[in-house]
Protein backbone atom coordinates (compact mmCIF):
# COMPACT_ATOMS: atom_id res chain seq x y z
CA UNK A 1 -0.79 3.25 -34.58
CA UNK A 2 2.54 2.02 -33.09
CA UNK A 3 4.49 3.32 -35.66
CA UNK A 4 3.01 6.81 -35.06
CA UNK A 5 3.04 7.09 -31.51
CA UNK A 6 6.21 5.42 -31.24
CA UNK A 7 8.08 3.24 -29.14
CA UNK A 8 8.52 5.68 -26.11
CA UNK A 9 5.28 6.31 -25.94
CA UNK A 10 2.11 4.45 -23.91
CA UNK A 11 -0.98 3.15 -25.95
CA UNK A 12 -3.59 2.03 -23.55
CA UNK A 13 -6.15 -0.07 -25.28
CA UNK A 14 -9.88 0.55 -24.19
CA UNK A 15 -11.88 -2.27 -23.07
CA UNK A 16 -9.30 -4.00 -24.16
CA UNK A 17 -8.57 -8.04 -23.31
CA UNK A 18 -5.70 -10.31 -23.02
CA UNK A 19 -7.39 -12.78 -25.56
CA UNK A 20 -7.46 -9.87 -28.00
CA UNK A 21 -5.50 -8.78 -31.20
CA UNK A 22 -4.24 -5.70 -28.95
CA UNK A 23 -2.50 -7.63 -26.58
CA UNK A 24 0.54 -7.47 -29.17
CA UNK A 25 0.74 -3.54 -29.48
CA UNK A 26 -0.84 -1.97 -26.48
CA UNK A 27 0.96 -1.79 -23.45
CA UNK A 28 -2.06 -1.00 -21.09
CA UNK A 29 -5.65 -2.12 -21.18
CA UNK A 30 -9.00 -0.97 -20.14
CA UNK A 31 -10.16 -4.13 -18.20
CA UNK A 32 -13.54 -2.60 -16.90
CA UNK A 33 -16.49 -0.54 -17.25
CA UNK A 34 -17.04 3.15 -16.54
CA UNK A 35 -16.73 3.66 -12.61
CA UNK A 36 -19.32 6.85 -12.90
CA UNK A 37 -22.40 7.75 -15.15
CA UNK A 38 -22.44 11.31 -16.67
CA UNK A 39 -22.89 13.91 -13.51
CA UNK A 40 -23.06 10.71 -11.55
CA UNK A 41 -20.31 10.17 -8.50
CA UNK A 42 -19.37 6.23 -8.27
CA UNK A 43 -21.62 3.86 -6.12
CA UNK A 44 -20.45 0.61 -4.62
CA UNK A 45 -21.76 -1.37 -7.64
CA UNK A 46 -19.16 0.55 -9.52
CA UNK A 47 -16.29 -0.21 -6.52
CA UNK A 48 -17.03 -4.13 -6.44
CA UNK A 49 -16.86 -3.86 -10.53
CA UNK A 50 -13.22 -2.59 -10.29
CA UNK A 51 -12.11 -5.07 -7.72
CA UNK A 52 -14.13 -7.91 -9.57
CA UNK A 53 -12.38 -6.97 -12.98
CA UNK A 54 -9.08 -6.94 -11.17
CA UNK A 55 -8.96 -10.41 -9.94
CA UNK A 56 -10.18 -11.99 -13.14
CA UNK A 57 -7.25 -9.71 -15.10
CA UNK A 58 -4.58 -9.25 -12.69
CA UNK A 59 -2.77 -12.89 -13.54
CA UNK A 60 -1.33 -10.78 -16.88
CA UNK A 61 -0.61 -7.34 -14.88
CA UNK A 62 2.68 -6.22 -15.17
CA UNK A 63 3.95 -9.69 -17.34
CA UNK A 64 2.04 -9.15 -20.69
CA UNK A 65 0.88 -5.28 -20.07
CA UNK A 66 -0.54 -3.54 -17.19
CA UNK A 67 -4.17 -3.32 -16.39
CA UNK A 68 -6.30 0.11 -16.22
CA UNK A 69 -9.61 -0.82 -13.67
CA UNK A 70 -10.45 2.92 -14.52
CA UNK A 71 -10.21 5.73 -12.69
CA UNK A 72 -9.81 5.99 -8.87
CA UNK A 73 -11.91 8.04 -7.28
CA UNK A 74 -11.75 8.63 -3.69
CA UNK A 75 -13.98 11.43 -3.16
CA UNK A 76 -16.76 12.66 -0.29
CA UNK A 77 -19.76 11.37 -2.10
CA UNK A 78 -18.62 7.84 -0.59
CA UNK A 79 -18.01 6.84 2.87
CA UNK A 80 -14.08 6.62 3.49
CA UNK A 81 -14.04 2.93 4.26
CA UNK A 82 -15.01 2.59 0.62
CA UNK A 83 -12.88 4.64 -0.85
CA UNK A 84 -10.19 3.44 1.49
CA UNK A 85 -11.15 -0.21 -0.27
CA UNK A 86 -10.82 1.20 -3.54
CA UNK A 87 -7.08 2.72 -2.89
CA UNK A 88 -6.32 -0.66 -1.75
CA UNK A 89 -7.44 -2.58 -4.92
CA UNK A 90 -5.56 -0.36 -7.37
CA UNK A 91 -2.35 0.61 -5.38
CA UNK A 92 -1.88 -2.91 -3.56
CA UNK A 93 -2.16 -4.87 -7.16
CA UNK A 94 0.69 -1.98 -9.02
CA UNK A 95 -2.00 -1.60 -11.91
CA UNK A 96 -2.11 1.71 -13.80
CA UNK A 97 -3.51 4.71 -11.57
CA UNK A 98 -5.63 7.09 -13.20
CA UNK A 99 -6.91 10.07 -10.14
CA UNK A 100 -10.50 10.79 -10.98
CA UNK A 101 -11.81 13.13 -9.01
CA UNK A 102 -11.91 17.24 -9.04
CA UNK A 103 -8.54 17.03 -6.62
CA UNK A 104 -8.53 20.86 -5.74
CA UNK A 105 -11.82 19.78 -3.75
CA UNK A 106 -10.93 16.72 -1.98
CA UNK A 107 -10.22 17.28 1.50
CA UNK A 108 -6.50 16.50 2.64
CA UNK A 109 -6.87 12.59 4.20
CA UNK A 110 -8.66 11.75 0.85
CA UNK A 111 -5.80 13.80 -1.09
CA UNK A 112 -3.45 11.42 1.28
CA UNK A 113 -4.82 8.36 0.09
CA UNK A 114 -3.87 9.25 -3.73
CA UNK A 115 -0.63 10.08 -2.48
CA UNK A 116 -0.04 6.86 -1.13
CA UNK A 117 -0.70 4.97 -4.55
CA UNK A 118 1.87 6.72 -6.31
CA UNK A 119 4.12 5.60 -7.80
CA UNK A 120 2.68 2.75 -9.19
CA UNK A 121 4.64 -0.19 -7.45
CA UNK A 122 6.67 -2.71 -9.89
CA UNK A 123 4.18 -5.50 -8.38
CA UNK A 124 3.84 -9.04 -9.98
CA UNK A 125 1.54 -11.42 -9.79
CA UNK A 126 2.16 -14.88 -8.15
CA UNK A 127 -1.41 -16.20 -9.05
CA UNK A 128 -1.34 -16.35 -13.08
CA UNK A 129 -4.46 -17.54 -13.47
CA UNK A 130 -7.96 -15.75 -13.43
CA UNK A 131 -10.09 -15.09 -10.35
CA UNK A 132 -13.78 -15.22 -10.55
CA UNK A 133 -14.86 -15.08 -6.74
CA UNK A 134 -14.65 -12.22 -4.87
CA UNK A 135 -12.17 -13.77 -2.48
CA UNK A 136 -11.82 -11.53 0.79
CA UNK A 137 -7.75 -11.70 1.31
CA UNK A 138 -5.33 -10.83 -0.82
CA UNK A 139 -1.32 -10.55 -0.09
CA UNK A 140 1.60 -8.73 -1.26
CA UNK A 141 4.22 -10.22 -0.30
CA UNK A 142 7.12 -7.09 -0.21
CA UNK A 143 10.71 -8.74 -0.36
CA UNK A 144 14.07 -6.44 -0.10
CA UNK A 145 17.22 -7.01 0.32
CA UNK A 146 17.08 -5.24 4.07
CA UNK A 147 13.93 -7.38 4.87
CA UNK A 148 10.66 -9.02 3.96
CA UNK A 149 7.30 -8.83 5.27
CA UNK A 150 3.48 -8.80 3.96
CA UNK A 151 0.53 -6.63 3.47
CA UNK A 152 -2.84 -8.38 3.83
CA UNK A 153 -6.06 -6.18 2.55
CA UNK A 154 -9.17 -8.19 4.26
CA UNK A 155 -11.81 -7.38 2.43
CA UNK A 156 -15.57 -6.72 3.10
CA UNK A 157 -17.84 -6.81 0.09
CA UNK A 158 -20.86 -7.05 2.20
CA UNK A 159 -22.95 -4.30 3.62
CA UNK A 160 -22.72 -5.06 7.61
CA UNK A 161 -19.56 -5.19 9.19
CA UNK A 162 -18.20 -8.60 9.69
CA UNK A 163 -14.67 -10.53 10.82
CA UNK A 164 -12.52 -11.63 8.18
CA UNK A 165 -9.78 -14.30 8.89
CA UNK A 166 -6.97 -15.80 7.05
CA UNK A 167 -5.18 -18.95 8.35
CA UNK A 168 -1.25 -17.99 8.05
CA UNK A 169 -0.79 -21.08 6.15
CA UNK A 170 -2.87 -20.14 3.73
CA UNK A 171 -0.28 -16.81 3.00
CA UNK A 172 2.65 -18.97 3.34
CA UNK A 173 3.51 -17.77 6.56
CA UNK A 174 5.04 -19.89 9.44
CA UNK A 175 2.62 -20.40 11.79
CA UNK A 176 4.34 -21.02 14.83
CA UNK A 177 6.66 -18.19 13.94
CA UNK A 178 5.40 -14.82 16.38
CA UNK A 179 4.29 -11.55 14.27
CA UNK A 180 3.98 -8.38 14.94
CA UNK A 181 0.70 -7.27 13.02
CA UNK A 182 0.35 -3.27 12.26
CA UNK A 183 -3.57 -1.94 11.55
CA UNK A 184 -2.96 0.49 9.27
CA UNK A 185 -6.09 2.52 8.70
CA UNK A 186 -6.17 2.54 12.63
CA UNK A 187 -3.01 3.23 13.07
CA UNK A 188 -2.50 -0.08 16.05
CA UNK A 189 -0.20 -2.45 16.57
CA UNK A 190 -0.64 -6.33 18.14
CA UNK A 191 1.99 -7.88 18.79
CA UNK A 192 2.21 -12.20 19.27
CA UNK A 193 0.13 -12.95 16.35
CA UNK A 194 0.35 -16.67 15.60
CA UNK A 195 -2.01 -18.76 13.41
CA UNK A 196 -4.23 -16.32 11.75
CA UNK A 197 -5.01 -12.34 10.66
CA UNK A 198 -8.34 -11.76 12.09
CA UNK A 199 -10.16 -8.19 12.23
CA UNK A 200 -13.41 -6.60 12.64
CA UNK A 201 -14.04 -4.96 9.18
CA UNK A 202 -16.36 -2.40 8.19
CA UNK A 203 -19.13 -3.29 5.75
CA UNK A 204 -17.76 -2.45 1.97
CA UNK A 205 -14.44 -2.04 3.64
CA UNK A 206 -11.06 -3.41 4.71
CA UNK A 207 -8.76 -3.68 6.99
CA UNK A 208 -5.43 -3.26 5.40
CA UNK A 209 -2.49 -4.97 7.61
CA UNK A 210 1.21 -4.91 7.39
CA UNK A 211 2.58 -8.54 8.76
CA UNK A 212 6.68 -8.24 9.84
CA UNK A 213 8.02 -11.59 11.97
CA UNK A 214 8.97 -10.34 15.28
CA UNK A 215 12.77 -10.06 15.49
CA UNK A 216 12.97 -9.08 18.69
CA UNK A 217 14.78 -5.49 18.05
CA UNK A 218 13.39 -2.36 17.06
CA UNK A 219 12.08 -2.50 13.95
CA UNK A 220 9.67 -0.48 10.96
CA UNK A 221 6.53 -1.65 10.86
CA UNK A 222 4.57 0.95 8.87
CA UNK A 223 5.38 3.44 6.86
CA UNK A 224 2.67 6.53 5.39
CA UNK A 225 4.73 7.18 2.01
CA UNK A 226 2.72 4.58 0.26
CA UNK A 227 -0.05 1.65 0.85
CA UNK A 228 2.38 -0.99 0.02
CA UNK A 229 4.15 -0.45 3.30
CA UNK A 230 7.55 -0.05 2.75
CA UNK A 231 7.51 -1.29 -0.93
CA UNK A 232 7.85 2.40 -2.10
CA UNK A 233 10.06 4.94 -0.24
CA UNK A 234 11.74 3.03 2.05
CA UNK A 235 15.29 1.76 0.55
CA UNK A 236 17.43 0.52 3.81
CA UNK A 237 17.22 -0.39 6.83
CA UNK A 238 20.13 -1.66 9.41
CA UNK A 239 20.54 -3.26 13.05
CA UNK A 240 23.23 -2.47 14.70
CA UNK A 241 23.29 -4.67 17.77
CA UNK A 242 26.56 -3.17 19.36
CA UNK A 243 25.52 0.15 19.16
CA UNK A 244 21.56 -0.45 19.59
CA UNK A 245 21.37 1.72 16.53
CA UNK A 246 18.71 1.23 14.06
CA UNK A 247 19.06 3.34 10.80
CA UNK A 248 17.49 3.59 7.46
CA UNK A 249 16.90 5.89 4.08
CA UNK A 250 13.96 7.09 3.22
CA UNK A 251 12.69 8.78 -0.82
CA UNK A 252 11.27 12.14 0.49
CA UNK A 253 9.08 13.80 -1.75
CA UNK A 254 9.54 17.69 -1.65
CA UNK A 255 9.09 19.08 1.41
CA UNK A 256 6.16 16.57 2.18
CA UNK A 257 6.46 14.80 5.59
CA UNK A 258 7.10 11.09 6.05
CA UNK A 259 5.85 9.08 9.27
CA UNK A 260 7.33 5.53 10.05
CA UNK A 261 6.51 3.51 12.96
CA UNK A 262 8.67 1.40 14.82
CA UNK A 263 8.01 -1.54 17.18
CA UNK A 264 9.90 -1.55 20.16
CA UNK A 265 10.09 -4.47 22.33
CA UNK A 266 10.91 -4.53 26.08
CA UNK A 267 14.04 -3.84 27.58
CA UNK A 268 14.90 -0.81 24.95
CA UNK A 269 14.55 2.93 25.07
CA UNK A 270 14.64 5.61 22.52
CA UNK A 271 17.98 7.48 24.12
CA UNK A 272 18.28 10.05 20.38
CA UNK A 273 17.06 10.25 16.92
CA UNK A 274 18.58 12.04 14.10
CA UNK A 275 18.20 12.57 10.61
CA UNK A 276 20.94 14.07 7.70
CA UNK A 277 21.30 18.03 7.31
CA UNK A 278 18.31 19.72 6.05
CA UNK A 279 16.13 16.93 7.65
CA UNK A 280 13.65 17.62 10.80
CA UNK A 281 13.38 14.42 13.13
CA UNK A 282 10.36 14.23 15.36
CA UNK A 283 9.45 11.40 17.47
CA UNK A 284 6.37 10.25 19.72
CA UNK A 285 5.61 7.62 21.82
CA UNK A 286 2.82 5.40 22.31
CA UNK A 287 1.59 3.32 25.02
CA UNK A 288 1.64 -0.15 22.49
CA UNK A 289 5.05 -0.01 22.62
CA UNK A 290 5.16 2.06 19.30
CA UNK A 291 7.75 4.95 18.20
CA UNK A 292 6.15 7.25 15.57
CA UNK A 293 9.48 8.86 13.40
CA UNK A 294 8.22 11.73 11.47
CA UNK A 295 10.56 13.21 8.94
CA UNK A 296 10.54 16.48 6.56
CA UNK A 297 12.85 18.60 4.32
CA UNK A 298 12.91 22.19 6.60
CA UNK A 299 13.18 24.23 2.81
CA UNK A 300 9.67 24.38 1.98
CA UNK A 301 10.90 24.41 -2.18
CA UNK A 302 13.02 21.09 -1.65
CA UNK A 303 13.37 18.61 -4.24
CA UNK A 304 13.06 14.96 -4.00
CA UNK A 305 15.73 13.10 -2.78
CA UNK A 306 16.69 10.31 -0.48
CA UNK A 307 16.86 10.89 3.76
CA UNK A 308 19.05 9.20 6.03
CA UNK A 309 18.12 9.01 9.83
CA UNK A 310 19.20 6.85 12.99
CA UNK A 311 17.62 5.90 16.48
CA UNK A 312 19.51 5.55 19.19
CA UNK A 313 18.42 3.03 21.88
């Protein structure tokens, strides 16, 4: 079979393992069971399947081949906390994304969620052993050459709402170092987190978080272009303390808006934005001490291609 295909091509094994004969040829495997039944939508026996197949599996994603959990489906037949979960567990881990659903019918913040897994991220896993609890935090830790920061998922795999915590030591975080904590499904900053990540999380749900040490500048804390926060689409970022400039370079896609938030501490004000030619700049302001940057191509047929922009403070 790998002679026919050939090299340039993908063979995804189904149901395959890493203790298998395929585990030489294939470079993609079916680590779990169907997500729906024929004329069936998915229920959360089928959600809790994907995320349990991913932790015991995930220790060989993206080092021996990359791991298919089956199809994502995001759709209105679940409740979007769940779905929101499921995004999470595919898009979060950078296994293979397969878009289920009948897309010309899902409504546009559903639609927005598959946008935000692609493309898959070049994630690795620092774990490489298998997981066989259904353990409530997991962390990518995002590291580029402009910065480094982490996005927690806290997980809720019962039915009632309940609080999830996770000791910073426990991610490897300092913690008597201050953080600057974004919400991202809610959209809310807090700022002077020490210790922990604690949050009120919606029964088969999560609260998805992206963790930046406070630097004491302006500075992105969340970006829309994709769930790993910054991991995708965002390529630089730069202080400039003489000028109180901050400026960066985003990947737009098309025409397709892109929103970042930045945290802005006391003592600075947003004086001017701009972007490069071509590029619409819009900013609002939040109570919390937030800046909200939205950018977009003004030629509805543009192409994708990188976006420079700079606030003044």
């Amino acid at each position: 079979m790998r002679r026919g295909i050939g090299p340039d091509r993908i063979w995804l094994a189904c149901q395959g393992h890493y203790t298998g004969p395929e585990i030489g040829f294939a470079d993609a495997g079916r680590i779990g069971a169907d997500i729906v039944a024929h004329r069936r939508p998915p229920d959360w026996h089928n959600y809790s399947n994907q995320a349990r197949t991913t932790l015991n599996q995930l220790f060989v994603n993206n080092i021996v081949w990359y791991g298919d959990p089956d199809t994502l489906l995001v759709g209105a037949a679940n409740p979007i906390e769940t779905v929101r979960l499921a995004a999470t567990v595919v898009a979060l881990t950078g296994q293979a994304m397969f878009a289920g659903d009948k897309l010309a019918d899902l409504p546009p913040d559903r639609m927005r969620l598959l946008q935000q897994c692609l493309p898959v991220c070049d994630i690795r896993p620092l774990d490489l052993f298998p997981v066989f609890e259904m353990v409530p935090v997991w962390d990518l830790k995002v590291r580029r050459t402009f910065g480094a920061w982490d996005v927690v998922s806290l997980f809720n795999w019962d039915e009632k709402e309940a609080t999830v915590s996770a000791r910073f030591d426990e991610l490897g975080l300092e913690p008597s170092q201050s953080y600057l904590v974004y919400d991202c499904w809610n959209r809310a900053l807090r700022r002077g987190v020490r210790d922990e990540l604690s949050a009120a999380v919606p029964g088969h749900g999560n609260a998805l978080l992206a963790v930046h040490p406070d630097s004491g500048i302006p500075q992105v804390v969340f970006s829309d272009r994709h769930l790993a926060q910054g991991g995708i689409g965002l390529e630089q970022l730069t202080w400039d303390a003489a000028a109180k400039t901050l400026s960066g370079t985003v990947q737009l896609v098309g025409s397709d808006p892109t929103e970042l938030v930045v945290a802005i501490p006391e003592g600075y004000a947003l004086a001017s934005a701009q972007a490069s030619d071509g590029v619409m700049v819009n900013t609002s302001a939040k109570a919390d001490g937030t800046l909200t940057v939205r950018l977009n191509r003004t030629d509805l047929g543009a192409t994708s291609a990188p976006a420079t922009w700079t606030l003044q403070f």
